[in-house]
Protein backbone atom coordinates (compact mmCIF):
# COMPACT_ATOMS: atom_id res chain seq x y z
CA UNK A 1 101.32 57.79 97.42
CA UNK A 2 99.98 59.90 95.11
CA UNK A 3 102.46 60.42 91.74
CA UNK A 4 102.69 63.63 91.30
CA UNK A 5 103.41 63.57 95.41
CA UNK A 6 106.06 60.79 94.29
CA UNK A 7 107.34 63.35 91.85
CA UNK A 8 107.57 65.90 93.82
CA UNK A 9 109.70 64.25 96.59
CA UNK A 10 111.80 62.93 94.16
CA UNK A 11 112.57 66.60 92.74
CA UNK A 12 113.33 67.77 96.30
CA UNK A 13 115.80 65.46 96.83
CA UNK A 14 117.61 65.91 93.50
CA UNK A 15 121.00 67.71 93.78
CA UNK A 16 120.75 70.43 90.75
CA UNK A 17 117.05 71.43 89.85
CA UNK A 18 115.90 72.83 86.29
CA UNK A 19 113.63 75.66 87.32
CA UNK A 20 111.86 78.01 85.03
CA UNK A 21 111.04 81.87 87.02
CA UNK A 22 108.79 83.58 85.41
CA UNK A 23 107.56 87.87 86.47
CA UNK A 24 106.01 89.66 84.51
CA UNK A 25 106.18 92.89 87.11
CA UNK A 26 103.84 96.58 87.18
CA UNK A 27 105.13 97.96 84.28
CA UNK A 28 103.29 95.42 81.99
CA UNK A 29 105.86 95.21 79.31
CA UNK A 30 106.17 91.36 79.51
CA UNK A 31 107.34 87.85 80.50
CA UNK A 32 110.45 87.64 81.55
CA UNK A 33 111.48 84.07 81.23
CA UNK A 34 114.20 82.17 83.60
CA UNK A 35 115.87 78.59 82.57
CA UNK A 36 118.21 78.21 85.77
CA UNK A 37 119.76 75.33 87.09
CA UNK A 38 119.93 75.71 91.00
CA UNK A 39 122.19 73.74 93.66
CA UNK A 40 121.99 73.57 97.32
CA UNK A 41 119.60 75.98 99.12
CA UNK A 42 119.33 78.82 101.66
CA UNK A 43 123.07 80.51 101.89
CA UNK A 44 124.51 77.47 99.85
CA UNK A 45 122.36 78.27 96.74
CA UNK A 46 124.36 78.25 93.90
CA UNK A 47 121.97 79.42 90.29
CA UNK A 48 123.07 79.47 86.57
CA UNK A 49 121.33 81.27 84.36
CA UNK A 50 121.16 79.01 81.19
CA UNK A 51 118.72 80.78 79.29
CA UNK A 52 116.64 83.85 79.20
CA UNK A 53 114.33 85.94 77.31
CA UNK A 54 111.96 88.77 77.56
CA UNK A 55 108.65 87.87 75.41
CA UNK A 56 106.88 91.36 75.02
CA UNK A 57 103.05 92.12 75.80
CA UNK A 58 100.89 92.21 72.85
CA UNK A 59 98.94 95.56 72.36
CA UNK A 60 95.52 93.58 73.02
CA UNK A 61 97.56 91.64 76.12
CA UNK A 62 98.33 94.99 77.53
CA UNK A 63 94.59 96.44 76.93
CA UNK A 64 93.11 93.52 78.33
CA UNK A 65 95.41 93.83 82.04
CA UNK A 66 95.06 97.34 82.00
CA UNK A 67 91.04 97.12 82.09
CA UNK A 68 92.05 95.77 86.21
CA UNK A 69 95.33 96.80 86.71
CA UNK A 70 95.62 99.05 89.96
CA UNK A 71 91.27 100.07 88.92
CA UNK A 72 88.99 100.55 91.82
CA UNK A 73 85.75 99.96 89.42
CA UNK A 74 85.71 96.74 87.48
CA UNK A 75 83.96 94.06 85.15
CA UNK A 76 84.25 91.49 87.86
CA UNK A 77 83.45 88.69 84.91
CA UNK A 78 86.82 90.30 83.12
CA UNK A 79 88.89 89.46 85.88
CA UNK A 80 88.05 85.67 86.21
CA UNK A 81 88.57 85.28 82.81
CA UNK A 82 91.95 87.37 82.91
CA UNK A 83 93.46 85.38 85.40
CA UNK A 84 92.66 81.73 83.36
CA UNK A 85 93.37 83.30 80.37
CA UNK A 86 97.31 84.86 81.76
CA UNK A 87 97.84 81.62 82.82
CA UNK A 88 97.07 80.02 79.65
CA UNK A 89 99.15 82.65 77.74
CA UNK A 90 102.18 81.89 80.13
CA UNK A 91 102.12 78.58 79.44
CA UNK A 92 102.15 79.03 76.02
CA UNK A 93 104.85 81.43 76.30
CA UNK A 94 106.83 78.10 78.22
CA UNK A 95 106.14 76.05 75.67
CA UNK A 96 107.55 78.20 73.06
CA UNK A 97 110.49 79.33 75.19
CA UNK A 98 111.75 75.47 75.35
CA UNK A 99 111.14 74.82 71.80
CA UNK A 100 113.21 77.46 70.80
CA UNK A 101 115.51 76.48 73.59
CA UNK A 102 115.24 72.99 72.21
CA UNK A 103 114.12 71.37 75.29
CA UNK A 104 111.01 69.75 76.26
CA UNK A 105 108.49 70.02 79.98
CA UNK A 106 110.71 66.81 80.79
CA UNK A 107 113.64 69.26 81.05
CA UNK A 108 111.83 71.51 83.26
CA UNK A 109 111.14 69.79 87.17
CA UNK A 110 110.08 73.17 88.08
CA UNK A 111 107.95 76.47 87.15
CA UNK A 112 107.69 79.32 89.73
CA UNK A 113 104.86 82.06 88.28
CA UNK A 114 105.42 85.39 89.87
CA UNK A 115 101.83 86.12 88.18
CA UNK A 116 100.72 89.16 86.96
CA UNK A 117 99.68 91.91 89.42
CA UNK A 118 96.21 93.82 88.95
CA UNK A 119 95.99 95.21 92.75
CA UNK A 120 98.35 95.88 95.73
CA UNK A 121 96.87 96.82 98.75
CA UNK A 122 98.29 97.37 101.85
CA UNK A 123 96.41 99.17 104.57
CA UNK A 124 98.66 102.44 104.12
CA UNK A 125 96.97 102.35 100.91
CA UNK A 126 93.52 101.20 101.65
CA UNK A 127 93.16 102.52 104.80
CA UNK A 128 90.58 99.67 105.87
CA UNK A 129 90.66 98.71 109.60
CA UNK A 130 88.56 95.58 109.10
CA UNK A 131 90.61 94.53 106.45
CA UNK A 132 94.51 93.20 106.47
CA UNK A 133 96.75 94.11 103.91
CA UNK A 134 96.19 92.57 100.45
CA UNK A 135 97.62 91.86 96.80
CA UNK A 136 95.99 90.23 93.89
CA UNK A 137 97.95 88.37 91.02
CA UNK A 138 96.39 86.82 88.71
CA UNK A 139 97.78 83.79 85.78
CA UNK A 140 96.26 80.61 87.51
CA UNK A 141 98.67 77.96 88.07
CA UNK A 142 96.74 75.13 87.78
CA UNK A 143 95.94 76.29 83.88
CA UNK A 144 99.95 77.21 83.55
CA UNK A 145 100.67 73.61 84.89
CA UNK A 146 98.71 71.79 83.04
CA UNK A 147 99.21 73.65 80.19
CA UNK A 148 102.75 72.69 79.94
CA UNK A 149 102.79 69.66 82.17
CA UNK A 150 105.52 70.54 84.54
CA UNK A 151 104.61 71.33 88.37
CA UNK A 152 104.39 75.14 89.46
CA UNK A 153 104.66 76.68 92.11
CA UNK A 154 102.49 80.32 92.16
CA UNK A 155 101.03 83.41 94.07
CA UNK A 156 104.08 83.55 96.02
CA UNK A 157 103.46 86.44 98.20
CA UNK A 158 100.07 85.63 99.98
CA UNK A 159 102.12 83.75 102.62
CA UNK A 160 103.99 86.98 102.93
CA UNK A 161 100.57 88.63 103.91
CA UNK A 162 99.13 85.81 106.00
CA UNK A 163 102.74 86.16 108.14
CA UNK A 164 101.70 89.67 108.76
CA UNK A 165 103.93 91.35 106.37
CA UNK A 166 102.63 93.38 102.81
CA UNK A 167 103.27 91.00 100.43
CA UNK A 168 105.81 92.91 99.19
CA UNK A 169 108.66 92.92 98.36
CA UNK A 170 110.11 89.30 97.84
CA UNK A 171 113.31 90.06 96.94
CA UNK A 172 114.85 89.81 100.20
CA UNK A 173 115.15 86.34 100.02
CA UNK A 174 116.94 85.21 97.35
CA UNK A 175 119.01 88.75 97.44
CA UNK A 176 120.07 86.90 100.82
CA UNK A 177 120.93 84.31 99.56
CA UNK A 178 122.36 84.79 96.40
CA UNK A 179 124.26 88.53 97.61
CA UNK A 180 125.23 88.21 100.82
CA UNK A 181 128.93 89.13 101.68
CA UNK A 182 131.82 89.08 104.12
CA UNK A 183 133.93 92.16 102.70
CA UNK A 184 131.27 94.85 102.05
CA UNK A 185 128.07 95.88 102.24
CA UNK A 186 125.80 95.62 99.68
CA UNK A 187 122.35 97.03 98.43
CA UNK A 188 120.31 95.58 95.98
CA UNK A 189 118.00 97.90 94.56
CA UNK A 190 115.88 96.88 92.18
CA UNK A 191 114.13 99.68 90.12
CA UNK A 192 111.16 97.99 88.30
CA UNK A 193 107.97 99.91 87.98
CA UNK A 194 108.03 100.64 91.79
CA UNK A 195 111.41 100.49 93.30
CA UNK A 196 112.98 98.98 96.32
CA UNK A 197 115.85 97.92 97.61
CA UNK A 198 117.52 95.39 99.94
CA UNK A 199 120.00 96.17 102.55
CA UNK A 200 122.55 92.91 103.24
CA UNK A 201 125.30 94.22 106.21
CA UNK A 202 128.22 92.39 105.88
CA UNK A 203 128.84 89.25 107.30
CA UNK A 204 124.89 89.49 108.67
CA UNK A 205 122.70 87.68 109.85
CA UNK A 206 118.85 86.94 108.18
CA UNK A 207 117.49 88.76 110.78
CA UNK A 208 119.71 91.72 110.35
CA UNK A 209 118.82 92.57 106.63
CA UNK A 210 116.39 95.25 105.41
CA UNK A 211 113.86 95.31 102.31
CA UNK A 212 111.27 98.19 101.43
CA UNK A 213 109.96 100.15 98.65
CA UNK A 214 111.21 103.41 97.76
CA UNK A 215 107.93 104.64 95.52
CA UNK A 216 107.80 105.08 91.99
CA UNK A 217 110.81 103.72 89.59
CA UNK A 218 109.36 103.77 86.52
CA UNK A 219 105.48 103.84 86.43
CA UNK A 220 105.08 107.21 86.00
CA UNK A 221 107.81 108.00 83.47
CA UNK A 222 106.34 105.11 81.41
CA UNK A 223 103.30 106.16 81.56
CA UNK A 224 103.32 109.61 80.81
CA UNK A 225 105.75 108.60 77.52
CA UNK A 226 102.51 107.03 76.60
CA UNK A 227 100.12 108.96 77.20
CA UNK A 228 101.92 111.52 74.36
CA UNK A 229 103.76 109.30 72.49
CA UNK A 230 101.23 106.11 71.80
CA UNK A 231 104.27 104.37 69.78
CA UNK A 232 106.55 104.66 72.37
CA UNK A 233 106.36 101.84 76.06
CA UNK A 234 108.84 103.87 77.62
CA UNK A 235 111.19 106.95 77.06
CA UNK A 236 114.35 105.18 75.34
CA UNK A 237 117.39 106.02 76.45
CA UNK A 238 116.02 108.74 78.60
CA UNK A 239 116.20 111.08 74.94
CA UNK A 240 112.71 112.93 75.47
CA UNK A 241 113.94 113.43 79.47
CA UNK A 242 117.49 114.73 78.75
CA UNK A 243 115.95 117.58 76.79
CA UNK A 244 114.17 118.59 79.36
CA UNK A 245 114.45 120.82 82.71
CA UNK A 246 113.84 119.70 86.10
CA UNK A 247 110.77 121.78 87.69
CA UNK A 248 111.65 122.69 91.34
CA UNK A 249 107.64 123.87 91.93
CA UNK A 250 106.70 120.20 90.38
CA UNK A 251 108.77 118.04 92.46
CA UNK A 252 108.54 119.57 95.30
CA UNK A 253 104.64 119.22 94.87
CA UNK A 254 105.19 115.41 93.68
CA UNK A 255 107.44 114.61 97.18
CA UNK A 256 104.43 116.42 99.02
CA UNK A 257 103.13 113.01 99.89
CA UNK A 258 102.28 110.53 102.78
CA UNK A 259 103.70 107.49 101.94
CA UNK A 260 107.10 109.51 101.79
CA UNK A 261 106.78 110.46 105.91
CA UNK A 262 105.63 106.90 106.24
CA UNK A 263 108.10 104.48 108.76
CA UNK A 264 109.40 102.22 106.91
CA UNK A 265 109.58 99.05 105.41
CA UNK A 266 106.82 99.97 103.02
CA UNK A 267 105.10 98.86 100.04
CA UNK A 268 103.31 100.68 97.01
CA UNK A 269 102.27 100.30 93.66
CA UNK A 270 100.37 102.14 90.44
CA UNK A 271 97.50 102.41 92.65
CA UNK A 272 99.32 105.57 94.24
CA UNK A 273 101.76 106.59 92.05
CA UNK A 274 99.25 106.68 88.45
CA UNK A 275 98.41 109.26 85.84
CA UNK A 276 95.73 110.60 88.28
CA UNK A 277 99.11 111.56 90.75
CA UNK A 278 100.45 113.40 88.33
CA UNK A 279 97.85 115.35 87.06
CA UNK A 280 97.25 116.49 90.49
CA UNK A 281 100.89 117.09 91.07
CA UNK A 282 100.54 119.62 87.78
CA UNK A 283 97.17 120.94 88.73
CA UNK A 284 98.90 121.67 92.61
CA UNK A 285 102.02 123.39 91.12
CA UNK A 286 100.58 125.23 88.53
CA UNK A 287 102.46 123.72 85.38
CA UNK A 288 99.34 122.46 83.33
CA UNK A 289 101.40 123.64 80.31
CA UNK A 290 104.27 122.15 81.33
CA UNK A 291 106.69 121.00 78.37
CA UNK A 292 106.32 117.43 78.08
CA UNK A 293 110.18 116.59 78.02
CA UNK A 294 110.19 118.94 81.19
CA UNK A 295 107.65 116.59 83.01
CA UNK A 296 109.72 113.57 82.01
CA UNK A 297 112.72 115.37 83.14
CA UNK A 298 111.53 116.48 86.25
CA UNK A 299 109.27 112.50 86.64
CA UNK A 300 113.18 111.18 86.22
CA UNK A 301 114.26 113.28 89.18
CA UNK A 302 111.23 112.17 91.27
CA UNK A 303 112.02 108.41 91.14
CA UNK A 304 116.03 109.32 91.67
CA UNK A 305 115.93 111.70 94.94
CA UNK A 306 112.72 109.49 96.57
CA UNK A 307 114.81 105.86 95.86
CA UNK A 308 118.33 107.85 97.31
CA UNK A 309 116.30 109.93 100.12
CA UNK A 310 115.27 106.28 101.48
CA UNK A 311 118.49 104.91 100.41
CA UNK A 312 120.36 107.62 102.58
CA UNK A 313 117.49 107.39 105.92
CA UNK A 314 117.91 103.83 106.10
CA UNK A 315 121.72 103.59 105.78
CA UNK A 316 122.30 106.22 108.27
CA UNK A 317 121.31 104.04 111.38
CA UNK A 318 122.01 100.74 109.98
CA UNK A 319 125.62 100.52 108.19
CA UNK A 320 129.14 101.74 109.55
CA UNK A 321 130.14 104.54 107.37
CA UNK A 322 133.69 103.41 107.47
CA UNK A 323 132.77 100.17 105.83
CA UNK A 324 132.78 99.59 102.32
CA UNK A 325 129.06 99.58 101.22
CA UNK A 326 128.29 98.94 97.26
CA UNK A 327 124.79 99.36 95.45
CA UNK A 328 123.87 97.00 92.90
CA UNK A 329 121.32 97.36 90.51
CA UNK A 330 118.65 95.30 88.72
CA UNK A 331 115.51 96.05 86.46
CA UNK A 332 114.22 98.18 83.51
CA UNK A 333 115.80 101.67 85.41
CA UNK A 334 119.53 99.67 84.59
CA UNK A 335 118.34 101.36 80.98
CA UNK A 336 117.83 104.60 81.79
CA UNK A 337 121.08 106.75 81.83
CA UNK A 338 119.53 109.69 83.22
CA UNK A 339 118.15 108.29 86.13
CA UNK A 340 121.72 106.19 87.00
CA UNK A 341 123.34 109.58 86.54
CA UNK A 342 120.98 111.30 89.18
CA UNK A 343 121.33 108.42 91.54
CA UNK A 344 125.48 108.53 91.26
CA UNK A 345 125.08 112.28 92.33
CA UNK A 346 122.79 111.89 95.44
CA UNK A 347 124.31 108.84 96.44
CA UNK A 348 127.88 108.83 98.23
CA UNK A 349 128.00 104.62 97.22
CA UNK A 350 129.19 103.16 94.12
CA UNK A 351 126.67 101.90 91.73
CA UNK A 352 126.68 99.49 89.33
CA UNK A 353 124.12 96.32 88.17
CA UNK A 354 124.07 92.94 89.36
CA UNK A 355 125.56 91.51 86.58
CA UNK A 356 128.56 92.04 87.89
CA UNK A 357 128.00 89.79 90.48
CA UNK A 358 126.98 87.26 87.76
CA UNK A 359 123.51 87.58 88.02
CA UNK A 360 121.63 89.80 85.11
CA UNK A 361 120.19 92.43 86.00
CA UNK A 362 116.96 92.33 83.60
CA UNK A 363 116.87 88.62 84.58
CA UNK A 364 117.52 89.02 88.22
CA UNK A 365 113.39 89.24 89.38
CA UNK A 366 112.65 86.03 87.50
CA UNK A 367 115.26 84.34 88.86
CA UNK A 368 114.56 85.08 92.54
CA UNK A 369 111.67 83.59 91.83
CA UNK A 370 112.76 80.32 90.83
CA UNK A 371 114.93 80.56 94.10
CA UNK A 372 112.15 80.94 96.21
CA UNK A 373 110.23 78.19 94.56
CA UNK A 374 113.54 75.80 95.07
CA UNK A 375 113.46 76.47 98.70
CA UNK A 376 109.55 75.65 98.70
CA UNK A 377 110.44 71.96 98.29
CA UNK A 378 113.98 72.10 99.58
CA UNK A 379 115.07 74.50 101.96
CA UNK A 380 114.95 74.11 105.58
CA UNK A 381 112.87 76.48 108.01
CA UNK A 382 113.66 79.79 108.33
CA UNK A 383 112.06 80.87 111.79
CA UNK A 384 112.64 84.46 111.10
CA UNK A 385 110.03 87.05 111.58
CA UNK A 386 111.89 89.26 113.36
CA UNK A 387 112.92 91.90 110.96
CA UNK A 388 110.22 93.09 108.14
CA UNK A 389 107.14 90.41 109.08
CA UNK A 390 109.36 88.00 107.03
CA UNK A 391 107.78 84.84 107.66
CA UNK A 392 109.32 81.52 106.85
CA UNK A 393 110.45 80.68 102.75
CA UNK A 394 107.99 78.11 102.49
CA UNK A 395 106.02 80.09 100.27
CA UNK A 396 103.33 79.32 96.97
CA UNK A 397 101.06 77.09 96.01
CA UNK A 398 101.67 73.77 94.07
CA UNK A 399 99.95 72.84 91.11
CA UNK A 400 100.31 69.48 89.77
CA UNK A 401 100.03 68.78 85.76
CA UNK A 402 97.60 66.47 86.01
């Protein structure tokens, strides 16, 4: 048998894997990086978080995604030597993590690379009839493996898409798994740079659960703090929003959109909800001169009423309202105090963030990720594609070291 083969069966069987989840997600502002050790699988998965870290984008890191990211027009030649190049940084990102961490790739038996995503493309989006839906990530395993000489797993979601779902999002899986409970229900909602959240009944079954996205979380809000404040990734602290006022005509104008009357589950990304969206929202409503902590205030409101409207729809035919029913949140909107304090408003549920379920919320994304990797190699089949085109958890692709 082949050795890495050899290896590989011999990490399946172990009792307690060391995996490392990596995600860098759409709003670019790094790698989020995942030590866990994991036990058991499917509903029996028990993770620990040992260690985790955010290691920011670099200023010519973020220039050189942005070139692709969510573009229609592109230097093809750039985007090979992107996605060699992300996987070489990630790698080297590894390597440092488990120096500092004072470990070594012998520690590791696992690495599961969300990847970086330049292009999501479902056919709501692309509107194609030849073509299926689609989503490109890029940070090539094989360079990541080799690179630090521990097997990883990658480009999780094109299974996802070959099932006949969009790729998009994940999450379900290891919310499943991790979340599930007998006394309440509970809804994960996970408010990255798109948000979307998964519904887990009580007591359910896989087939019951629901997982969509909402629209925009933060991709907008970020991006406009940019565009007008070049030192700033993101509005801290909501302080630039909270001085502002919410404009009815501008909402109402940014809500005026498809994917909002779409059925759902859904997916989306920056390729809809961009700078081009907005200026269009401010050209429709007649606010070009708009105060810029107004826009921010009323971009704050967007992502809050569009993540609760879908919330509310999807809750309303699928959850008892006598039942106790808690939402937990994950992800960079945790941060933003403006937009929690919009959602606990429109919302009749409690909120509060995953880490009170023992699970960090900024870490939570990279460490589905290692989940879904650990049931890759050791979780039995899943057979459900009843709900959601969720095919089975067998998902990635394997790249040995060497």
């Amino acid at each position: 048998m082949n050795p890495n083969l050899q290896s590989l069966f011999s990490i399946a069987q172990k009792t307690e894997k060391n995996i490392i989840g990596l995600m860098s997600g759409t709003s670019l502002d790094g790698l989020d990086v995942a030590y866990c050790k994991i036990a058991g699988s499917g509903t029996n998965t028990k993770v620990t978080l040992v260690h985790f870290v955010t290691i920011p984008y670099d200023d010519e890191t973020k220039g050189a995604i942005r070139k692709v990211f969510a573009q229609q027009n592109i230097d093809f030649q750039h985007l090979a030597l992107l996605n060699e190049w992300i996987g070489l940084l990630h790698g080297k990102i590894v390597l440092d993590c488990l120096h500092q961490w004072q470990l070594t790739s012998a520690d590791v038996d696992l690495i599961a690379s969300h990847g970086q995503t330049v292009m999501h493309a479902p056919k709501s989006l692309h509107q194609q009839d030849n073509f299926p839906n689609a989503t490109l990530q890029i940070g090539d395993g094989d360079h990541l493996s080799v690179t630090t000489q521990c097997i990883t797993i990658s480009d999780f979601r094109q299974k996802h898409l070959a099932a006949g779902g969009e790729g998009a999002p994940l999450a379900v899986y290891g919310d499943y798994f991790l979340f599930h409970s007998s006394t309440e229900n509970r809804i994960l909602l996970n408010i990255g740079g798109i948000a979307n959240f998964t519904l887990i009944p009580k007591s359910s079954s896989f087939d019951s659960i629901f997982v969509t996205d909402t629209g925009t979380g933060n991709t907008l809000m970020d991006a406009y703090t940019r565009q007008h404040f070049p030192d700033l990734a993101y509005d801290i602290d909501a302080a630039i929003a909270k001085k502002g006022a919410v404009n009815l005509n501008l909402l109402k104008v940014l809500k005026n959109n498809s994917f909002f009357t779409t059925s759902f589950p859904k997916s989306t990304g920056p390729e809809l909800f961009n700078k081009a969206y907005l200026e269009n929202a401010l050209q429709a409503s007649n606010n070009l001169n708009l105060k810029v902590e107004d826009v921010l205030a009323t971009l704050t409101r967007f992502s809050a009423e569009t993540i609760a409207e879908a919330i509310l729809e999807v809750t309303q035919t699928s959850i008892n309202k006598n039942e106790a029913t808690t939402i937990y949140i994950s992800g960079g909107g945790i941060h933003n105090p403006l937009l929690i304090q919009h959602l606990k408003e429109l919302l009749p549920f409690p909120i509060t963030s995953t880490t009170s379920l023992g699970i960090d919320g900024d870490a939570k994304e990279a460490i589905l990720f290692a989940v879904l990797a650990n049931e890759t190699i050791s979780g039995k089949s899943n057979n459900s594609k009843k709900n959601n085109s969720i095919p089975e958890i067998s998902m990635g692709k394997i790249s040995f070291p060497f």
